[in-house]
N, C-alpha and C. Protein backbone atom coordinates (compact mmCIF):
# COMPACT_ATOMS: atom_id res chain seq x y z
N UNK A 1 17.93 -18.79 -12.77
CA UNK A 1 18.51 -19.83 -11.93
C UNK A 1 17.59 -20.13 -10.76
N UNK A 2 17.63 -21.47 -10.04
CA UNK A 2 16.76 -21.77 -9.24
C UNK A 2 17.10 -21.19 -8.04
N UNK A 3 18.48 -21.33 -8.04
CA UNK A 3 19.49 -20.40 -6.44
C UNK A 3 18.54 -19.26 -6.03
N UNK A 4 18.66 -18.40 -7.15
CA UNK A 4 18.53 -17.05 -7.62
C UNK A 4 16.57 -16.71 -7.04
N UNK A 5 15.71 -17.29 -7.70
CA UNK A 5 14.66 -17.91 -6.93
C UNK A 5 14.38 -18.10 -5.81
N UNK A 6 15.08 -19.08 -5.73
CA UNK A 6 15.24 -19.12 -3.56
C UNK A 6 15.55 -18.31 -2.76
N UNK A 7 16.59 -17.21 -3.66
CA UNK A 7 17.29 -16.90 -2.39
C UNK A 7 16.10 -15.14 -2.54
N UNK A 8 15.44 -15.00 -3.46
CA UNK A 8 14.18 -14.11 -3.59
C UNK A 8 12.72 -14.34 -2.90
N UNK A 9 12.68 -16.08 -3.03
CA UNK A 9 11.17 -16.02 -1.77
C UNK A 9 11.61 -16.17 -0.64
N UNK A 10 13.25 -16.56 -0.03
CA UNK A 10 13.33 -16.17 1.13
C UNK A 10 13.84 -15.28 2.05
N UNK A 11 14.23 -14.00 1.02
CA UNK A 11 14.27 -12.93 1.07
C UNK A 11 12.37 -11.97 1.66
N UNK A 12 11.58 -12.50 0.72
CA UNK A 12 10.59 -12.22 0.67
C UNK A 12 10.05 -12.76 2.44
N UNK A 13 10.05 -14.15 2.64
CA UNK A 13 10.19 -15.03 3.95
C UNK A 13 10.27 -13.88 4.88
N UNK A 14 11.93 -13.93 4.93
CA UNK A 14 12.05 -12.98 6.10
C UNK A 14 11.90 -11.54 6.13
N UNK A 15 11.81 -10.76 5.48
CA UNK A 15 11.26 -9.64 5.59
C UNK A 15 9.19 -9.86 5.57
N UNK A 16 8.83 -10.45 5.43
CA UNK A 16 7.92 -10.94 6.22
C UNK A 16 7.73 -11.23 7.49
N UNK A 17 8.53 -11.97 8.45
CA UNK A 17 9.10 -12.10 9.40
C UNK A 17 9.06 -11.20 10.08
N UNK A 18 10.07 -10.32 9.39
CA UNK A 18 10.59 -9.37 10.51
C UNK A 18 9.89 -8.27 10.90
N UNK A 19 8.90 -8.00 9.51
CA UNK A 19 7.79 -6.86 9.83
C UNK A 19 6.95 -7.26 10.92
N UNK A 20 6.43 -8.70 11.08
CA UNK A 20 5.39 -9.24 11.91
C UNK A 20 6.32 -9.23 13.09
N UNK A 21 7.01 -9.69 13.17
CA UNK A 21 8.15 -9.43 14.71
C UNK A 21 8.18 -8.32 15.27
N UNK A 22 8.45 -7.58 14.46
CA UNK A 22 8.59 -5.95 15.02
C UNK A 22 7.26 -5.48 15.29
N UNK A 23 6.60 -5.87 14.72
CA UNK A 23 5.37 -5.30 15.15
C UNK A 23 4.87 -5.83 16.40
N UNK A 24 4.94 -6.92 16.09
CA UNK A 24 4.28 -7.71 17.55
C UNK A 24 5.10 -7.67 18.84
N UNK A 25 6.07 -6.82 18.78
CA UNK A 25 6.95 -6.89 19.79
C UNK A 25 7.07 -5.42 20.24
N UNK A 26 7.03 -4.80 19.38
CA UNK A 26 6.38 -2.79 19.24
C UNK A 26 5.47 -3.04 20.18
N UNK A 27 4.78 -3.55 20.15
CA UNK A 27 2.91 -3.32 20.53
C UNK A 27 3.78 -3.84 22.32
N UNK A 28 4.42 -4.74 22.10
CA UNK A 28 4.49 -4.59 24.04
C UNK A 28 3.39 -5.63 24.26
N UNK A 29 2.74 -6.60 23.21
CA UNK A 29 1.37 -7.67 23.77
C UNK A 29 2.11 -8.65 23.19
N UNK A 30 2.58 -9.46 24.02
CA UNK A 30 2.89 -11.17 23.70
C UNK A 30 1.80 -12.05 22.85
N UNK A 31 0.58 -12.48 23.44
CA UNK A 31 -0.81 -12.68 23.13
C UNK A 31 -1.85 -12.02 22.86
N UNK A 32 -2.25 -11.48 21.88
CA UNK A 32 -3.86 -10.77 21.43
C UNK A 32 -4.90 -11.35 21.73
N UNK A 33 -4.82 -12.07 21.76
CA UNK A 33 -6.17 -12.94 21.97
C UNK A 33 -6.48 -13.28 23.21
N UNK A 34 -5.72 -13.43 24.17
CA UNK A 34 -6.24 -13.76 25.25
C UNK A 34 -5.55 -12.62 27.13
N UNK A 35 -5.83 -12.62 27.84
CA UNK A 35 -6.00 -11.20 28.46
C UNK A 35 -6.44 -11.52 30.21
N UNK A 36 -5.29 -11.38 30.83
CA UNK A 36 -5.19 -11.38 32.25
C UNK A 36 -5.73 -10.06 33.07
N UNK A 37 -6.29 -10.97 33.73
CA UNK A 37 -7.09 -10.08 34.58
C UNK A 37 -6.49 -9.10 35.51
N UNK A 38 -5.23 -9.33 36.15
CA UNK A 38 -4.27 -8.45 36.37
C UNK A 38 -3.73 -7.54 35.95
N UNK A 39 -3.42 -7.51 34.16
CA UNK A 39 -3.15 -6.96 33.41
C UNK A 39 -3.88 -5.23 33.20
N UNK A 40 -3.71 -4.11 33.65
CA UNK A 40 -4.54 -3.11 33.49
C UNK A 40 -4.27 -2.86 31.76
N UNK A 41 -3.17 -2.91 31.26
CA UNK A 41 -2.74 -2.22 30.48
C UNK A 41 -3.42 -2.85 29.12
N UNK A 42 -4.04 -4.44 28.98
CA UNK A 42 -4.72 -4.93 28.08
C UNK A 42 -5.67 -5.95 28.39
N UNK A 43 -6.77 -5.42 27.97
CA UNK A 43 -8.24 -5.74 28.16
C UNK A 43 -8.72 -6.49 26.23
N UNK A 44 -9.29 -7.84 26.14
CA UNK A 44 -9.64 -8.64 25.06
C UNK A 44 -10.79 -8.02 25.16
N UNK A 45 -11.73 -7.66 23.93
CA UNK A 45 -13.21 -7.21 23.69
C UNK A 45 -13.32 -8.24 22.00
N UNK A 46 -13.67 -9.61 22.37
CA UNK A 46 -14.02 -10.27 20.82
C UNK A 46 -13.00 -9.95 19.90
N UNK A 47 -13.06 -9.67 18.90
CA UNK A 47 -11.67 -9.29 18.17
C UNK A 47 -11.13 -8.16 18.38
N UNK A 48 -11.12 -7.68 19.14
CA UNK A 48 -10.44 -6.28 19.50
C UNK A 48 -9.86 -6.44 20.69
N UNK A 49 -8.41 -5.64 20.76
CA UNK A 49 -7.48 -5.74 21.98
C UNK A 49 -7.02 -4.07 22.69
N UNK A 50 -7.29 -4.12 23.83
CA UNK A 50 -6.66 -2.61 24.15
C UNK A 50 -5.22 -2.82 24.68
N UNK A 51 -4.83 -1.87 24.20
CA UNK A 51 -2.82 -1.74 24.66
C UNK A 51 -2.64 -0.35 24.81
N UNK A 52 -1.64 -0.01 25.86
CA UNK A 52 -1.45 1.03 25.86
C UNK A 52 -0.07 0.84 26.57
N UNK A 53 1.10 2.05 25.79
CA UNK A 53 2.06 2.17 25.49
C UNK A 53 3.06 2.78 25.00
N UNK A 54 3.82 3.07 24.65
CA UNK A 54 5.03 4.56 24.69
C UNK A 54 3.84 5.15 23.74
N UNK A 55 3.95 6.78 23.15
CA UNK A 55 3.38 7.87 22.52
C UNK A 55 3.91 7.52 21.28
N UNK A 56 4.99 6.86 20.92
CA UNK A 56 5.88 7.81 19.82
C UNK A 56 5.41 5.97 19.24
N UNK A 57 4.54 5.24 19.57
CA UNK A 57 4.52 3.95 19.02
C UNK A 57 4.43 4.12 17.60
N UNK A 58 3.14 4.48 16.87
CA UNK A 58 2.54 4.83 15.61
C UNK A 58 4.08 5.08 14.74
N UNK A 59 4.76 6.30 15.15
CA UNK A 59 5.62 6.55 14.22
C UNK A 59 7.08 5.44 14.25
N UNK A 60 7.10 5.14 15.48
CA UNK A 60 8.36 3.60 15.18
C UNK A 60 7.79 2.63 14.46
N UNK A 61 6.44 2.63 14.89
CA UNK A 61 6.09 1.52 14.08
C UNK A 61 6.33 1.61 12.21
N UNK A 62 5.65 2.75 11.73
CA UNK A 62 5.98 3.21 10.23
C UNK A 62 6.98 3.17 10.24
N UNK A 63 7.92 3.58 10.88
CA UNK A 63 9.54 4.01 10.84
C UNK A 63 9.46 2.39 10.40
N UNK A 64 9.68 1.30 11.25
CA UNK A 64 10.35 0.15 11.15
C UNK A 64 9.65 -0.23 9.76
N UNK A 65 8.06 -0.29 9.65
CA UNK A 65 7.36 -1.21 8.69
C UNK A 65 8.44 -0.57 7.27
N UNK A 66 8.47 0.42 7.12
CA UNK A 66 9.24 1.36 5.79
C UNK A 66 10.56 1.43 5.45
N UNK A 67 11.22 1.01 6.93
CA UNK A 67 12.95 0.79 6.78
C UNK A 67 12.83 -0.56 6.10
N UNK A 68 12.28 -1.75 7.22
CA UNK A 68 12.25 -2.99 6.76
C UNK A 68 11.62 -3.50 4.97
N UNK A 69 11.00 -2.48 4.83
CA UNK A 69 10.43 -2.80 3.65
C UNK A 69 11.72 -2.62 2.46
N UNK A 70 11.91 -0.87 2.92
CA UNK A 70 13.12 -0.44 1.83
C UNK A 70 14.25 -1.38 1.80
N UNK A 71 14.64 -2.00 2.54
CA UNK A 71 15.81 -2.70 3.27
C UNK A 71 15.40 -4.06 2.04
N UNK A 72 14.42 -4.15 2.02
CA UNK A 72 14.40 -5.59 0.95
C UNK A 72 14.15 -5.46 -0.20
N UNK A 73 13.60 -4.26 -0.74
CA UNK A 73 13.37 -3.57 -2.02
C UNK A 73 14.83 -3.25 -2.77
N UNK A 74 15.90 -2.57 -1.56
CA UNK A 74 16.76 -2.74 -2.32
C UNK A 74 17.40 -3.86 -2.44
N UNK A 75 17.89 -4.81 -1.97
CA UNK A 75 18.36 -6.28 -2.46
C UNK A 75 17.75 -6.65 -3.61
N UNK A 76 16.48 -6.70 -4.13
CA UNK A 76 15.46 -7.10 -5.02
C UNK A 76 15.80 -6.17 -6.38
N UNK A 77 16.06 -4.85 -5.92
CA UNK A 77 16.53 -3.87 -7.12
C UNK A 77 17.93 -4.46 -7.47
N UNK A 78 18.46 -4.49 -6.50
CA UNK A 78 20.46 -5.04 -6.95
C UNK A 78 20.22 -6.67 -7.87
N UNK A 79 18.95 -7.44 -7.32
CA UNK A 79 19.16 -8.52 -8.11
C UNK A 79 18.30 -7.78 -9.68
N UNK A 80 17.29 -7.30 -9.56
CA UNK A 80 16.83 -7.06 -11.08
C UNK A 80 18.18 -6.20 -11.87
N UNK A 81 19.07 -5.86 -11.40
CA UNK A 81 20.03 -4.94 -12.16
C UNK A 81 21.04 -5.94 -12.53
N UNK A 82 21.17 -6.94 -11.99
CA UNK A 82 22.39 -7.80 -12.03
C UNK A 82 21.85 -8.74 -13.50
N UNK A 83 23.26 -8.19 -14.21
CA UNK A 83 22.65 -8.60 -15.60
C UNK A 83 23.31 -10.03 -15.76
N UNK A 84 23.48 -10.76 -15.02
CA UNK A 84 24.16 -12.04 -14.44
C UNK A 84 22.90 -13.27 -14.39
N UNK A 85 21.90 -12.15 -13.60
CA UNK A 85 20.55 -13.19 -13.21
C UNK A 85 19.87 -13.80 -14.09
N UNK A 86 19.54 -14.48 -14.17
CA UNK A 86 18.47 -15.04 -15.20
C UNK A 86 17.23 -14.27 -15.33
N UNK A 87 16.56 -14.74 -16.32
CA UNK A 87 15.25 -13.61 -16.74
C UNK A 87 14.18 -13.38 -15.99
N UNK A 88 14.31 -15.25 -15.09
CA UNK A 88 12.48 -15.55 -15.15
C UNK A 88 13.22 -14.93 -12.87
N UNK A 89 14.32 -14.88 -12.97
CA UNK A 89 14.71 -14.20 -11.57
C UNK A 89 14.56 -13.22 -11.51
N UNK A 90 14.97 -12.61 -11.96
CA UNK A 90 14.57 -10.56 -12.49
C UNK A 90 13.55 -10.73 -12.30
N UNK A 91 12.65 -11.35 -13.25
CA UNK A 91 10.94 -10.94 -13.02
C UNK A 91 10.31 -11.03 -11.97
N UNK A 92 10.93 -12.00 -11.36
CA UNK A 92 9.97 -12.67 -9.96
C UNK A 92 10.33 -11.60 -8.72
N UNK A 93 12.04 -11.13 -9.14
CA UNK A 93 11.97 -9.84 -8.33
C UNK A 93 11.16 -8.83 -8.09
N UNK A 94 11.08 -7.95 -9.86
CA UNK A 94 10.39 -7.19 -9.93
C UNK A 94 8.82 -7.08 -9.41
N UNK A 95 8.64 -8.35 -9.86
CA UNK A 95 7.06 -8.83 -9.08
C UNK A 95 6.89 -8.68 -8.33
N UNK A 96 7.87 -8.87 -7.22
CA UNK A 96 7.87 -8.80 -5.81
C UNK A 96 7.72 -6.72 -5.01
N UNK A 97 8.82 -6.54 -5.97
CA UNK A 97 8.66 -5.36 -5.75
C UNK A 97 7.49 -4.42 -5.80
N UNK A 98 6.49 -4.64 -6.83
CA UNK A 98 5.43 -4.47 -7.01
C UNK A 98 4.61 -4.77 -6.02
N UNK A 99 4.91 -6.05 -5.95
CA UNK A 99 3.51 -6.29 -4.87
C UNK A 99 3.99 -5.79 -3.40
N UNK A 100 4.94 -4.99 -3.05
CA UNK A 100 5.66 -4.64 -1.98
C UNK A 100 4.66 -2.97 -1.94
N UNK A 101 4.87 -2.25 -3.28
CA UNK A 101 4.70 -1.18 -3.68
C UNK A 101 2.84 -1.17 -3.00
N UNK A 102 2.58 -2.12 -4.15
CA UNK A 102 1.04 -2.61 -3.29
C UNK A 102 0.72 -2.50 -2.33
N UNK A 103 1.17 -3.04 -1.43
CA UNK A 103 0.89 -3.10 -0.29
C UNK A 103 1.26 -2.24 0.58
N UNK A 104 2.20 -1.32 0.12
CA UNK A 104 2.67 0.02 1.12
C UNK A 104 1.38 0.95 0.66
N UNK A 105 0.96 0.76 -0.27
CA UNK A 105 -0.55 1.92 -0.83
C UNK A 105 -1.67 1.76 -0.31
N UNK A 106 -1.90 0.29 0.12
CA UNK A 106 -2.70 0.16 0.56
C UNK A 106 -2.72 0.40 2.38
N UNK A 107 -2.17 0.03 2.64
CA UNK A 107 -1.64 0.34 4.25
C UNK A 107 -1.74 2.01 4.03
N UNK A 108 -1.04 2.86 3.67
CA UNK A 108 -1.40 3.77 3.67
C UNK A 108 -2.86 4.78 3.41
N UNK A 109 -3.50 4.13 2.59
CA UNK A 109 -4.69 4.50 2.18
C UNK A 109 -6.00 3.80 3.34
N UNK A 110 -5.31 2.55 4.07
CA UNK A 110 -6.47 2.38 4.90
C UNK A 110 -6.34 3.12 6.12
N UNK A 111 -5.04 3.52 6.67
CA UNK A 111 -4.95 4.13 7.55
C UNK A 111 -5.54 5.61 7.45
N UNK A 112 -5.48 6.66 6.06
CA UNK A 112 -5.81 7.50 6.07
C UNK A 112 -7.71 7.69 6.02
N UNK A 113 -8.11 6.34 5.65
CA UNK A 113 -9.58 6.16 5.87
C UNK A 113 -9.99 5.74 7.12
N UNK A 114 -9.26 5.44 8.08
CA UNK A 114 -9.84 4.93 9.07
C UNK A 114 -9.07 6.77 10.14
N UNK A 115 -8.24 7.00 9.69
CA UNK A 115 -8.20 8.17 10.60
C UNK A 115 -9.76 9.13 10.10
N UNK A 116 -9.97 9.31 8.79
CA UNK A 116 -10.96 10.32 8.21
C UNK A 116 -12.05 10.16 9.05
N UNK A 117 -12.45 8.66 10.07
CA UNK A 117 -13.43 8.18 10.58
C UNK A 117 -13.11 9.17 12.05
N UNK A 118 -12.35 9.95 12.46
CA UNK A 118 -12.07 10.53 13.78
C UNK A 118 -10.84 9.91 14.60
N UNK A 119 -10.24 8.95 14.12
CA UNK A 119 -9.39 8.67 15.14
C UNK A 119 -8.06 9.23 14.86
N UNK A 120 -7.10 9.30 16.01
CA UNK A 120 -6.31 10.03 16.07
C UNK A 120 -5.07 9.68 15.22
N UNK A 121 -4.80 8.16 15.60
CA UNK A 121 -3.95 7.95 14.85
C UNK A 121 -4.41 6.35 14.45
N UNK A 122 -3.06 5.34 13.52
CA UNK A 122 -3.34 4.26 13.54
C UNK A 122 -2.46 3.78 12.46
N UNK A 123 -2.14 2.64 12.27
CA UNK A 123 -0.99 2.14 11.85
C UNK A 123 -1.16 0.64 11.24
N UNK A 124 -1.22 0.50 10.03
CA UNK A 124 -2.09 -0.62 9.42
C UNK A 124 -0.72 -1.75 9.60
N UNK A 125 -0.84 -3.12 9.23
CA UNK A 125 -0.08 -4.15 9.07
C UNK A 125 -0.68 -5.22 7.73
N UNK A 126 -0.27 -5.14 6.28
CA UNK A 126 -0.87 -6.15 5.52
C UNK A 126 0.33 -7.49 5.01
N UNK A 127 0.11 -8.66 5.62
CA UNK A 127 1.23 -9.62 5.31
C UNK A 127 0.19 -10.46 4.05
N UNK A 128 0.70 -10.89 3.55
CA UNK A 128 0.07 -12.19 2.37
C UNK A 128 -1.34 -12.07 2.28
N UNK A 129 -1.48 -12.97 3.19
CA UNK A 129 -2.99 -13.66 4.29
C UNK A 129 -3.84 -13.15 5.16
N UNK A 130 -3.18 -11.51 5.71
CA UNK A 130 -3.44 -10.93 6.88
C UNK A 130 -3.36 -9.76 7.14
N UNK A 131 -3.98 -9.31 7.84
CA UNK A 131 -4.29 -7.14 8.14
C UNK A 131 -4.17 -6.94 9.32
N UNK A 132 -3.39 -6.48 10.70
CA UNK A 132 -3.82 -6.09 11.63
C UNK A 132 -3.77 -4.33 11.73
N UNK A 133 -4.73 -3.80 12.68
CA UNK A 133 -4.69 -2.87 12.51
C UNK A 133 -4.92 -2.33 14.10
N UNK A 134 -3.64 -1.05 14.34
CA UNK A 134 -3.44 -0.67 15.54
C UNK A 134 -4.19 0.45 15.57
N UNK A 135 -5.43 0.76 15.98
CA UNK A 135 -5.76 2.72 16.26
C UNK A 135 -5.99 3.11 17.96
N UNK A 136 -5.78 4.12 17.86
CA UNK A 136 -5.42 5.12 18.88
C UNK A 136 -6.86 5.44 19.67
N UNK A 137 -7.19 5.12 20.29
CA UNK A 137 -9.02 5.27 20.92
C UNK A 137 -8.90 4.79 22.50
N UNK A 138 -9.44 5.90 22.70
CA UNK A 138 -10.00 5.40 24.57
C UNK A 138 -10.88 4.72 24.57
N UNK A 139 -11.97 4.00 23.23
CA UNK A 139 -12.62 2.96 23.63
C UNK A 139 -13.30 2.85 22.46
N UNK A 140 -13.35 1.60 21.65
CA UNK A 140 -14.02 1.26 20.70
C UNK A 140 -15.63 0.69 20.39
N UNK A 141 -16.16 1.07 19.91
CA UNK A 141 -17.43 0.53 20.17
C UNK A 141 -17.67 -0.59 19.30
N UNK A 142 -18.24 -1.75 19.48
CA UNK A 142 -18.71 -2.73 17.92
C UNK A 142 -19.11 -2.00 16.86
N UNK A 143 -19.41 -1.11 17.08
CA UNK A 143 -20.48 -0.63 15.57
C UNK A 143 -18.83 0.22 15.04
N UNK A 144 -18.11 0.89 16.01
CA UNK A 144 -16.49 1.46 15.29
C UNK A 144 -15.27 0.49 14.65
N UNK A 145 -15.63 -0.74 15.68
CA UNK A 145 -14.62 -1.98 14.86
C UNK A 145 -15.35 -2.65 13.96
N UNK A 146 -16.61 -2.67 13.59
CA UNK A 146 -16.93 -3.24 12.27
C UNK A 146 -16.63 -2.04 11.27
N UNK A 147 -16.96 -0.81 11.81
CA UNK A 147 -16.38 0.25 10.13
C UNK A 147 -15.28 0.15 10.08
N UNK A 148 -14.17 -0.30 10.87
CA UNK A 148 -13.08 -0.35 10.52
C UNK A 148 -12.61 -1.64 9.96
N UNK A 149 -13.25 -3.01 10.73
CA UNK A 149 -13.24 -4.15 9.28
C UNK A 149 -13.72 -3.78 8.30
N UNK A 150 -14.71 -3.11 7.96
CA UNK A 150 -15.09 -3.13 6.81
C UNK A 150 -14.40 -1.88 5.88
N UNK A 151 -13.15 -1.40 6.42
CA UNK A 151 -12.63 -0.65 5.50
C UNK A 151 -11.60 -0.89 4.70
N UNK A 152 -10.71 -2.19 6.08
CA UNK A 152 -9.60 -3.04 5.66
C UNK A 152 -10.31 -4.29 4.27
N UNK A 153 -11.82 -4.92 4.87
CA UNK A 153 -12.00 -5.94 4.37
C UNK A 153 -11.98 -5.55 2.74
N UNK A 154 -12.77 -4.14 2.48
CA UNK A 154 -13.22 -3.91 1.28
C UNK A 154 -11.83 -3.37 0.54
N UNK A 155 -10.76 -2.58 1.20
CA UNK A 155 -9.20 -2.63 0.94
C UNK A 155 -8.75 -3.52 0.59
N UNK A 156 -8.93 -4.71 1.04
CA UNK A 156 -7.55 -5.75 0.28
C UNK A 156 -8.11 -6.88 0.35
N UNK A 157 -9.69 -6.92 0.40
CA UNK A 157 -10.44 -8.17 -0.32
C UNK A 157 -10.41 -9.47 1.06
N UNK A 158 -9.77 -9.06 2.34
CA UNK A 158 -9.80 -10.10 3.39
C UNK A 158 -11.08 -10.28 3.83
N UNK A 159 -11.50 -11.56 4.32
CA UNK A 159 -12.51 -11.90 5.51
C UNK A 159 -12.22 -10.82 6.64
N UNK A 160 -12.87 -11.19 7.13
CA UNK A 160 -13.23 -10.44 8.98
C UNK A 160 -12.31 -11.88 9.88
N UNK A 161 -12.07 -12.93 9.37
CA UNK A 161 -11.67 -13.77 10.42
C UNK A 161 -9.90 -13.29 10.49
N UNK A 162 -9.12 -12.86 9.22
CA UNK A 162 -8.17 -12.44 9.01
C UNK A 162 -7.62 -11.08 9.22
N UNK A 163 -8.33 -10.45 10.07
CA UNK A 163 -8.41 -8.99 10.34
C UNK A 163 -8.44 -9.35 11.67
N UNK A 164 -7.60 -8.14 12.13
CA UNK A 164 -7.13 -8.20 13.73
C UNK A 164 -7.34 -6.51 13.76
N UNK A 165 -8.06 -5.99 15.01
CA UNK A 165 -8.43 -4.81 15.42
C UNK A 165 -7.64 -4.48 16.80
N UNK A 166 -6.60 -4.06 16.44
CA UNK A 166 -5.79 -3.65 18.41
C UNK A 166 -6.16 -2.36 18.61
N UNK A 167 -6.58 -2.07 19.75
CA UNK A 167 -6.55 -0.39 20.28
C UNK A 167 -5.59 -0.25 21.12
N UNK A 168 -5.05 0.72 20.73
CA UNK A 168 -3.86 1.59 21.44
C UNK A 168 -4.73 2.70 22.27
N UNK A 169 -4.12 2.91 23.70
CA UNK A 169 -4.95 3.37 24.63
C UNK A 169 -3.60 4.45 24.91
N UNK A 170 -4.32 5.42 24.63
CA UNK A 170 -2.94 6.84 24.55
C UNK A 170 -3.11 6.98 26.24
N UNK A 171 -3.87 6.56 27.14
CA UNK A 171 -4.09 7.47 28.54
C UNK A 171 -3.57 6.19 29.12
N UNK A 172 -2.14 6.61 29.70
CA UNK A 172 -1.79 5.53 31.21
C UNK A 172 -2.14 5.15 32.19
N UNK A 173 -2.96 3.88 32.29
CA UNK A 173 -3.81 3.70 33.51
C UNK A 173 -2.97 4.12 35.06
């Protein structure tokens, strides 16, 4: 059914949404990109942003990215079970689910490569189109945010223009 369809990519929609919401609202930075001079707490360096902010960020953040995720995985499971749905709906579920699965492996696997690099912690974000990535550093160097584009880029096949590098600054100015 076409309902059935719709009501799966905009399912998909907003749990999209809401991961990028929460995140961007976790982080405590309205704007990434641009950076008041008043501001101690975030300093712009080219594509890289410093923030600094509660301790326990990293793990709310997973907490939320993994609730929000499960939270739509199961709706998506209740429609592939519903022997009501049409075929080509089921599938597009299941698809979805998959590529959900995807993308939690990969988030996980870049984070555990970019910690292997020394950093303490860090907390990936992959939407459709897009990667941001939060790590834990008193100060990044260019030559540390290009190994870390280039760990996301070669991960999930993005440009460098689609990659966002935030540093989380564990020490309270």
């Amino acid at each position: 059914m076409k309902k059935t369809r719709l009501i799966i990519i905009g399912l998909t929609v907003v749990m999209t949404a809401a991961v990028y919401i929460n995140w961007k609202y976790s982080s405590g930075v309205e704007d990434h990109s641009v950076a008041s001079v008043e501001e101690d707490y975030l300093k712009t360096l080219g594509q890289t942003a410093y923030v600094s902010s509660d301790s326990n960020y990293f793990d709310n953040a997973r907490y939320s990215r993994s609730k929000n995720r499960s939270d739509a995985v199961a709706v998506l499971n209740e429609l592939i079970l519903n022997t009501e749905a049409d075929a080509a709906s089921r599938k597009l579920a299941a698809e979805t689910v998959a590529h959900y699965a995807k993308i939690t492996e990969a988030e996980s696997n870049i984070e555990n490569l970019i910690m292997s690099k020394g950093y303490e912690n860090c907390v990936v974000f992959i939407t459709k189109d897009t990667a941001s990535v939060v790590v834990e550093t008193l100060g990044l160097e260019p030559y540390e945010a290009a190994q870390i584009m280039d760990i996301v880029a070669s991960s999930t096949g993005f440009t460098a223009d689609v990659i966002k590098i935030i540093e989380f600054n564990s020490v309270q100015n």
